[in-house]
Protein backbone atom coordinates (compact mmCIF):
# COMPACT_ATOMS: atom_id res chain seq x y z
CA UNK A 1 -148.13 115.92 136.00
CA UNK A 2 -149.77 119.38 137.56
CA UNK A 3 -146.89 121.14 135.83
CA UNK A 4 -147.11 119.43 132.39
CA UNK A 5 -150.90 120.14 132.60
CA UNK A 6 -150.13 123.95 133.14
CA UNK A 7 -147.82 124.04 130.48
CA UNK A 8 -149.85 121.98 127.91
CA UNK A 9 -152.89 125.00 128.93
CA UNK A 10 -150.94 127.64 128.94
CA UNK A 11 -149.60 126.08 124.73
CA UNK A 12 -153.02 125.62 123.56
CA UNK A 13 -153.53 129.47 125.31
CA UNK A 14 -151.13 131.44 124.18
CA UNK A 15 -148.40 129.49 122.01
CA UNK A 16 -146.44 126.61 121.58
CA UNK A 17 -142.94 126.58 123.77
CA UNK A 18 -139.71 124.11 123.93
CA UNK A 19 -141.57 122.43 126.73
CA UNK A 20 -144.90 122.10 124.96
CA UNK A 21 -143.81 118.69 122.85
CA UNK A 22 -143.34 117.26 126.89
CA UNK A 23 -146.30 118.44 128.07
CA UNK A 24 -148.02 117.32 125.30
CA UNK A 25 -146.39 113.94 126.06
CA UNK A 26 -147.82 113.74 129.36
CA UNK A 27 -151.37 114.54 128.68
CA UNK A 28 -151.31 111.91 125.95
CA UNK A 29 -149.47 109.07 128.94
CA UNK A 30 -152.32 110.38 131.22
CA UNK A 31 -155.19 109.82 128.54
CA UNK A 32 -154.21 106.08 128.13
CA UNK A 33 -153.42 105.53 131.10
CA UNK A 34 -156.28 106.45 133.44
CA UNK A 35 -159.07 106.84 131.01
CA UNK A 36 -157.71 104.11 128.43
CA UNK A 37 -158.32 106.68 126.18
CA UNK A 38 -155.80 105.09 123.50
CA UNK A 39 -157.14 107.12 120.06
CA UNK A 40 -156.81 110.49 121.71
CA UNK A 41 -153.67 109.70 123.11
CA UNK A 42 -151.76 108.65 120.05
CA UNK A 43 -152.93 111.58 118.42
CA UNK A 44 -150.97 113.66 121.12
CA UNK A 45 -148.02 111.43 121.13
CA UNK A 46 -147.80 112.33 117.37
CA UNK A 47 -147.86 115.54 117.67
CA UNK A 48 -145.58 115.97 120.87
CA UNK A 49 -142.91 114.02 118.39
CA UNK A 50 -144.16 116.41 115.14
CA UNK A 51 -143.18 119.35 117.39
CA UNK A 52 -139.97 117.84 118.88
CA UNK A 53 -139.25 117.20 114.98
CA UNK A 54 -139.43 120.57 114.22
CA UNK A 55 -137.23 121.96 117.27
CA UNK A 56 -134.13 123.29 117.35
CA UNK A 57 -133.99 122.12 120.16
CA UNK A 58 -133.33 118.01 121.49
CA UNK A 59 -133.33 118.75 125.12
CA UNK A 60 -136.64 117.88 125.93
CA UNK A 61 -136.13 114.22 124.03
CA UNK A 62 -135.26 112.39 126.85
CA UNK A 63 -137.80 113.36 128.43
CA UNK A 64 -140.02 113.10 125.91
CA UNK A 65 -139.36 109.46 125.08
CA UNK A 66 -139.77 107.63 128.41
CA UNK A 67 -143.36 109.06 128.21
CA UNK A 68 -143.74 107.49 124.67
CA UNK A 69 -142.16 104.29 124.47
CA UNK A 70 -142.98 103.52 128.26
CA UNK A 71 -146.43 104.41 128.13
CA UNK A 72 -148.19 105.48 125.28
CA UNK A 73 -146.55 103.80 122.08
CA UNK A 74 -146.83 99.81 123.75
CA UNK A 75 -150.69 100.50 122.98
CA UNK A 76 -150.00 101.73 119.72
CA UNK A 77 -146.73 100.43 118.10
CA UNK A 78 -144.52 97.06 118.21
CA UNK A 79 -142.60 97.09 121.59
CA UNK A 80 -139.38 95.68 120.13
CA UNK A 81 -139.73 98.45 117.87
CA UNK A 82 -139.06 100.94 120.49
CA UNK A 83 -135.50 99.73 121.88
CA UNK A 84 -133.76 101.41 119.18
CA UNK A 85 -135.70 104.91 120.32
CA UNK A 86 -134.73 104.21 123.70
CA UNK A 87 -131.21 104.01 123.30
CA UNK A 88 -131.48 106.80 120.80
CA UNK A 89 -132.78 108.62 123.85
CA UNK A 90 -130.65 107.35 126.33
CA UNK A 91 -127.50 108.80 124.27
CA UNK A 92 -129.23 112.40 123.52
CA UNK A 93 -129.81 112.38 127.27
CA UNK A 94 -125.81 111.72 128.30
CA UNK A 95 -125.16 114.32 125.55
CA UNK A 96 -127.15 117.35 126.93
CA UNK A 97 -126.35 116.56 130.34
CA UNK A 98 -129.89 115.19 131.34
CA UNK A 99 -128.75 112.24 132.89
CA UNK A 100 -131.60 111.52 134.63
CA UNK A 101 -134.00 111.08 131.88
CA UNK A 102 -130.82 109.34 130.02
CA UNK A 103 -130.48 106.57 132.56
CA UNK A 104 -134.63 106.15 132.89
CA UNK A 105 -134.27 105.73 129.01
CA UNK A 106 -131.28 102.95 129.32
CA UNK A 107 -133.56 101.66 132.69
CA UNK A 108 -136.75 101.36 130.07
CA UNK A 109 -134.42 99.63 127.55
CA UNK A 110 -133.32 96.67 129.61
CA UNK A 111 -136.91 96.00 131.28
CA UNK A 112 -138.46 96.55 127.57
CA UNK A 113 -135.57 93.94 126.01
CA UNK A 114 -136.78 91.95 128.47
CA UNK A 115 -140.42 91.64 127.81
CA UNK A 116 -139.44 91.66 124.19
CA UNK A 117 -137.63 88.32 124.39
CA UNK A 118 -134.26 89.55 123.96
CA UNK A 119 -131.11 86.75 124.64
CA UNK A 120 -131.14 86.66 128.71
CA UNK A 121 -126.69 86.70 128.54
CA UNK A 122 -126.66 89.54 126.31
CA UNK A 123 -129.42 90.97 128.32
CA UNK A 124 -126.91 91.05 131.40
CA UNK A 125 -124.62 92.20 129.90
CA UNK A 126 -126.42 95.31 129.01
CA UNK A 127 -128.09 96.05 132.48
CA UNK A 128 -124.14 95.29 133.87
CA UNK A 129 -122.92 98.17 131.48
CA UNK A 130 -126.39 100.41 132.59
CA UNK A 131 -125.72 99.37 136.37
CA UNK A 132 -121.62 100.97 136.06
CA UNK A 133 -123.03 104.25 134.71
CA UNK A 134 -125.99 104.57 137.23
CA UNK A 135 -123.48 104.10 140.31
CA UNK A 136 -121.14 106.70 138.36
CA UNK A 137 -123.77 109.33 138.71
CA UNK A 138 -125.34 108.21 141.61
CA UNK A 139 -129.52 107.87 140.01
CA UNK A 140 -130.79 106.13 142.90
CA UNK A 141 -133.97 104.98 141.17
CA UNK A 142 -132.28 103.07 138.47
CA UNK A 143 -129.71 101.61 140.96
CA UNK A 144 -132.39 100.08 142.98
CA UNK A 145 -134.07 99.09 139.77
CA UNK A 146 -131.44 97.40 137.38
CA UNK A 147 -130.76 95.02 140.45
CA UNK A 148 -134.20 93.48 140.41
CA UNK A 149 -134.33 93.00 137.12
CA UNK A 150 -130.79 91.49 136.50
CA UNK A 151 -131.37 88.88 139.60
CA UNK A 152 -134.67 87.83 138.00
CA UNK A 153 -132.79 86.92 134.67
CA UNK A 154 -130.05 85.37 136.53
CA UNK A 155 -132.58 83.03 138.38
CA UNK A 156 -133.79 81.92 134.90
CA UNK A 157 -130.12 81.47 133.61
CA UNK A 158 -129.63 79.05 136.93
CA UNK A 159 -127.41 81.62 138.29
CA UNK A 160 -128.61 81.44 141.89
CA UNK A 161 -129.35 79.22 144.59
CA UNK A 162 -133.10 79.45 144.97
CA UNK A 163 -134.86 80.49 141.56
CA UNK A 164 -137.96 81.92 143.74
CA UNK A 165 -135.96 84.67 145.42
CA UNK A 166 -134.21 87.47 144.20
CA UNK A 167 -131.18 87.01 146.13
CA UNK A 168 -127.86 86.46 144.73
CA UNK A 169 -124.91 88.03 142.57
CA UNK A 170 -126.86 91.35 141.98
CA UNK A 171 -128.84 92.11 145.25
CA UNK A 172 -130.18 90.83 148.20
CA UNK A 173 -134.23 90.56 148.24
CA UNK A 174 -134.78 91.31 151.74
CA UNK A 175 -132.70 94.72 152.57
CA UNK A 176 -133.56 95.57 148.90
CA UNK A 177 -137.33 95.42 149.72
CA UNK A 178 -136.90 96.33 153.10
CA UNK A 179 -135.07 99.78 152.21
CA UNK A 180 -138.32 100.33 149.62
CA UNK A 181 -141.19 99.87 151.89
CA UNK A 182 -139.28 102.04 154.78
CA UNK A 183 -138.47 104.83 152.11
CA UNK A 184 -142.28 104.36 150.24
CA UNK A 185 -140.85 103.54 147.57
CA UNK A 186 -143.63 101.56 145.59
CA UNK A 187 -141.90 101.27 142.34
CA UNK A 188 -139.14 99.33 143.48
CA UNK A 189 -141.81 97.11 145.63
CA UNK A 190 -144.07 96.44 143.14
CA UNK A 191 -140.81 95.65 140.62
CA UNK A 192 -139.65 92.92 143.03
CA UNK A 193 -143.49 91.18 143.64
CA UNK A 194 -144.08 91.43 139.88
CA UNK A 195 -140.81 89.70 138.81
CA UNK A 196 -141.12 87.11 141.75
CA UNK A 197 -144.40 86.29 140.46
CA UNK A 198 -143.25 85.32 137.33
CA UNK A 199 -140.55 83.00 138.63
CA UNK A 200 -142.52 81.51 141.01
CA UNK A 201 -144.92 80.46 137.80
CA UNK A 202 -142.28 79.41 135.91
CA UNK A 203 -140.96 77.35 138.93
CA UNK A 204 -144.37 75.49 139.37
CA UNK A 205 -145.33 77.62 142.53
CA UNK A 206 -148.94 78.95 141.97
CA UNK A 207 -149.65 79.84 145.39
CA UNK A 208 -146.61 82.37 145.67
CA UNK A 209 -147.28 83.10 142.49
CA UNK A 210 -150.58 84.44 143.51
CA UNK A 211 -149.52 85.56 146.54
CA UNK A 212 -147.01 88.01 145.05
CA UNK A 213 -149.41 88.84 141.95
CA UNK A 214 -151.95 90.59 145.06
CA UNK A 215 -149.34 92.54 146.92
CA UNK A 216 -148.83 93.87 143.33
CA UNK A 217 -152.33 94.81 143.11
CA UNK A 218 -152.12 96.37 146.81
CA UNK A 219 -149.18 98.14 145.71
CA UNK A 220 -151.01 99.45 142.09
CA UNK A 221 -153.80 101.26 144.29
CA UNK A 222 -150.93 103.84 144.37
CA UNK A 223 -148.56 103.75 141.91
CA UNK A 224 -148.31 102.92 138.16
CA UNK A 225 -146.82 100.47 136.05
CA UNK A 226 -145.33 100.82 132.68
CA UNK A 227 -148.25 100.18 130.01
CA UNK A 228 -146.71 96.91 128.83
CA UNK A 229 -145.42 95.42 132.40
CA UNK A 230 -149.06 96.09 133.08
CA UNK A 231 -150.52 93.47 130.62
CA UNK A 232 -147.93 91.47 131.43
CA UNK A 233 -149.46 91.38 135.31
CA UNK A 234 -152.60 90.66 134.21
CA UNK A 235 -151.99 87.83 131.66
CA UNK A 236 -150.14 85.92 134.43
CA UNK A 237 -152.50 86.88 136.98
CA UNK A 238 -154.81 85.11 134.49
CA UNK A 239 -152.66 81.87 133.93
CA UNK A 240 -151.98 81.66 138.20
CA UNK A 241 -156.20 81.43 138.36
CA UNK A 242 -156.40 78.83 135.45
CA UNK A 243 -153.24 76.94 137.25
CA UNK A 244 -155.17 77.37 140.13
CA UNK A 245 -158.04 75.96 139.07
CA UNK A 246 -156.45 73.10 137.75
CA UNK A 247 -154.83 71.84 141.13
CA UNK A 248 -157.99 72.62 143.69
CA UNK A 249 -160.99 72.09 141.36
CA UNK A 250 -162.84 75.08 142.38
CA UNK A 251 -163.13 75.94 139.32
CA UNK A 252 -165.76 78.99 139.72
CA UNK A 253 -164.02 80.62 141.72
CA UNK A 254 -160.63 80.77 139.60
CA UNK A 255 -162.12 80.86 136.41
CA UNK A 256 -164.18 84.47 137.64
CA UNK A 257 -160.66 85.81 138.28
CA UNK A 258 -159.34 84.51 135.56
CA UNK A 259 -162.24 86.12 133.08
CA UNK A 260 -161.66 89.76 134.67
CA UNK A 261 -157.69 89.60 133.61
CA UNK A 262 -158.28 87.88 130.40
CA UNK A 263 -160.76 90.56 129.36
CA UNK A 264 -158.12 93.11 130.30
CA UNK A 265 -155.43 91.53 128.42
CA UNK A 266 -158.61 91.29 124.97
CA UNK A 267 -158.49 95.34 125.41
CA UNK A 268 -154.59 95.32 124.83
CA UNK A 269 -154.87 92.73 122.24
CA UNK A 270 -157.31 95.07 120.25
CA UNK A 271 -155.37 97.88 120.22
CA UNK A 272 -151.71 96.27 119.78
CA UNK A 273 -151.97 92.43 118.21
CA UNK A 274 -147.97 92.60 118.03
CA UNK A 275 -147.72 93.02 121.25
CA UNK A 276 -150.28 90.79 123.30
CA UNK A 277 -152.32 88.25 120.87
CA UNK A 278 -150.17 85.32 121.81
CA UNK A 279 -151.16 86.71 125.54
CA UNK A 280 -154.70 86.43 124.70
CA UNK A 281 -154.36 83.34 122.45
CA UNK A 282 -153.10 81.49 125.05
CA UNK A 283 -155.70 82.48 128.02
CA UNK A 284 -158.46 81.34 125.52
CA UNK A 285 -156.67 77.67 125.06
CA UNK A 286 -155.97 77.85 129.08
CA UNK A 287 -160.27 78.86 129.57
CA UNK A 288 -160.95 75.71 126.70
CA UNK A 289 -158.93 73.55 128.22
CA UNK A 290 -160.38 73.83 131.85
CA UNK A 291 -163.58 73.85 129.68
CA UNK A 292 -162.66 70.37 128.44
CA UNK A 293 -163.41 72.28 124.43
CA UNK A 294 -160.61 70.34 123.02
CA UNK A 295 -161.03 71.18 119.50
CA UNK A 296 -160.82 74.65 120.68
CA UNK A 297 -158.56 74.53 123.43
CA UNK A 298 -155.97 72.04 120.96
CA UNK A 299 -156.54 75.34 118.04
CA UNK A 300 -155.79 78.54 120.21
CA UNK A 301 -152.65 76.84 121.85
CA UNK A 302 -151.34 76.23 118.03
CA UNK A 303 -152.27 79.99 117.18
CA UNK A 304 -150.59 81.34 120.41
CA UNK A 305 -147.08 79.64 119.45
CA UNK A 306 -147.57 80.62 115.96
CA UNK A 307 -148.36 84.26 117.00
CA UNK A 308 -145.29 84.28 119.33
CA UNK A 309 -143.28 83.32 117.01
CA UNK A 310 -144.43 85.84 114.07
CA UNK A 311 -144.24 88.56 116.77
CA UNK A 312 -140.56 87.55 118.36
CA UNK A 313 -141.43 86.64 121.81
CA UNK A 314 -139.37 83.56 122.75
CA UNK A 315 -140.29 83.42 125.62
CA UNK A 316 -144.18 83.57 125.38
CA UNK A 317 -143.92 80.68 122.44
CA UNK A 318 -141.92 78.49 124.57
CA UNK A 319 -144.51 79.34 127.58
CA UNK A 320 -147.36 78.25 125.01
CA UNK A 321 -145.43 75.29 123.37
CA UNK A 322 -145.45 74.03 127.69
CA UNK A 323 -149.10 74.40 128.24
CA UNK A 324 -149.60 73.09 125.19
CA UNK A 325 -147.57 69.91 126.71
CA UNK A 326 -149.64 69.83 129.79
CA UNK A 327 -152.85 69.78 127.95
CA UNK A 328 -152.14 66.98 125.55
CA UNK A 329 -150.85 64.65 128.50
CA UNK A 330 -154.02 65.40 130.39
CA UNK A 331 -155.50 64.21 127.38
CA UNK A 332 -153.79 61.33 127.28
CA UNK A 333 -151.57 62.08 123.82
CA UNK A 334 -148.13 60.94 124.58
CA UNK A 335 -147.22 61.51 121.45
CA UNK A 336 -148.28 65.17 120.71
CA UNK A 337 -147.15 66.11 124.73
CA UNK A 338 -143.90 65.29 124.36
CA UNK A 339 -143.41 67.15 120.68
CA UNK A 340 -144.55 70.23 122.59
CA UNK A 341 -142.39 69.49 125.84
CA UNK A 342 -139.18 69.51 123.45
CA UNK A 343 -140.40 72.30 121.72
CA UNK A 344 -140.60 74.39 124.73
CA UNK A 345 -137.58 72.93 126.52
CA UNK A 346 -135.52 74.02 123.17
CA UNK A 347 -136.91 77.75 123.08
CA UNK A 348 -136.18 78.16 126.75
CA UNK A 349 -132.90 77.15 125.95
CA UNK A 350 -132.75 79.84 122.80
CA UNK A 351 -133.72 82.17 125.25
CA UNK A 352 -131.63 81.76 127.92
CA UNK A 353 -133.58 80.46 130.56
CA UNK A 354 -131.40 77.38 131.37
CA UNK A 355 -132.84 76.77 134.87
CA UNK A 356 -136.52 77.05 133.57
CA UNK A 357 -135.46 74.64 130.73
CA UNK A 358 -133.98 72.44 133.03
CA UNK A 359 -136.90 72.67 135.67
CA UNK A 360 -139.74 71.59 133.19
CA UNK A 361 -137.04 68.92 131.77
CA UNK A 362 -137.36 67.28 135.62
CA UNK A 363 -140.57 68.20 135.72
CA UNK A 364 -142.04 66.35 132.21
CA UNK A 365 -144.81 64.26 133.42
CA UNK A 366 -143.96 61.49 130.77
């Protein structure tokens, strides 16, 4: 970042260079990202891309693009939107010989088609394909990554033995995260908390859950996390407290932690509704319902699966369609709880998640 800095000082001094369109790039990631200064940064992320535009030059794209569409363009711009640009990237990188920044491009791709919703089967397939050409040159970072990633999905596909670990065909949790801590690497640490987090929601265990959400936040005080994988923290940090809150009854003490995340997650919303208003949506039914404000709580659960939907995000409508479920039992409609139970159970399916679709199936309340 020191060296970007320099360079984007030393453009704005005395000329614009082949490497100012990067450094550009880099101010504009640091502007959003530690001063959430999203205007200002958008206005440098177009013109790093104006300037790459009018190169003769593509050899800084690679580079250019993990800054973008990992960290500046999921405030701005639809994240499915950026896959395409990734892969664009990925290739241009392989071409010039920049295979690092061509393999973080393909590494942003699968994580991104990820969050986006994309089919979990084809998703393998894709990090399987990533994986072979990461071992062929030997990118440690991405090697360690992919892993993580393509054990999480195959937990969801029912593909392992115990859906709350990342062990099985693709790595082994424990020398995975043992090699990480001894070697400092916090990406890789903070990868596997964050993606056991999620599974242990989806597999009904709230106190991992949270558990694994706070050794993320331990692990945040010095690292970063892609802008979207962010939000994506803090909205289930969010739905762990209202969980929470359900089971133990303390509900001041849950709902305060669940506020501070939710009004995180609002500042995304604001700035990129494609991206996170089913996110928010769905906190505010989670806060009515705990409220006991059915009208409310019955309306923002409809709006979050509608959202989801409009937006592509299978598995964030098939999420709300379930807590939808949950609320209308508690309140007694059979009727209307078991409509949304289906619904859910059939968009887990559409998206891949077999053992999560099987897991609520068991797990119905009806």
């Amino acid at each position: 970042f020191v060296v970007s800095l320099r360079m984007l000082q030393i453009s704005l001094h005395h000329g614009l260079c082949n490497d100012s369109a990067f450094s550009f790039a880099v101010y504009g990631g640091f502007l959003c990202g530690k001063f959430l200064n999203i205007h200002d940064a958008n206005r440098f992320m177009k013109l790093s891309l104006l300037l790459l535009d009018k190169s003769e030059s593509k050899e800084s794209l690679p580079r250019i693009y993990s800054v973008i569409y990992g960290i500046i363009n999921p405030w701005v711009g639809r994240h499915r939107d950026s896959l395409n640009q990734l892969i664009y990237a990925y290739k241009a990188g392989m071409q010039c010989g920049d295979i690092l920044y061509a393999l973080m491009n393909a590494q942003l791709y699968c994580v991104q088609a990820y969050e986006s919703g994309l089919e979990l089967e084809t998703l393998v397939k894709r990090i399987s394909e990533f994986s072979k050409e990461t071992m062929e040159h030997n990118q440690e970072l991405s090697l360690m990554m992919l892993p993580i990633l393509k054990q999480t999905v195959l937990n969801l596909m029912g593909q392992s033995k115990d859906p709350l670990h990342l062990s099985g065909g693709a790595m082994d949790e424990e020398s995975v995260l043992k090699e990480a801590i001894d070697n400092n690497r916090k990406s890789i640490v903070s990868a596997i908390y964050h993606n056991r987090s999620w599974l242990a929601y989806f597999f009904g265990d709230y106190k991992l859950a949270l558990k694994m959400i706070i050794s993320v936040d331990l692990v945040l005080k010095d690292t970063i996390m892609p802008t979207f994988t962010m939000c994506n923290h803090l909205f289930l940090s969010a739905l762990v407290s209202f969980a929470l809150a359900h089971s133990t009854g303390d509900d001041c003490r849950w709902m305060q932690r669940a506020s501070f995340a939710s009004d995180k997650v609002k500042n995304y919303a604001q700035h990129a509704p494609s991206n996170y208003q089913q996110n928010l949506l769905l906190l505010e039914a989670e806060s009515a319902f705990l409220t006991k404000d059915k009208y409310q709580a019955a309306k923002k659960y409809d709006f979050a699966i509608k959202n989801a939907g409009k937006n592509g995000f299978i598995q964030d409508e098939a999420l709300a369609y379930e807590r939808a479920g949950h609320f209308y039992f508690r309140e007694g409609n059979n009727s209307a709880a078991s409509y949304h139970y289906g619904k859910a159970h059939s968009a887990y399916l559409k998206w891949g998640a077999k053992a999560k679709a099987n897991y609520l199936r068991e797990n119905i309340p009806l």
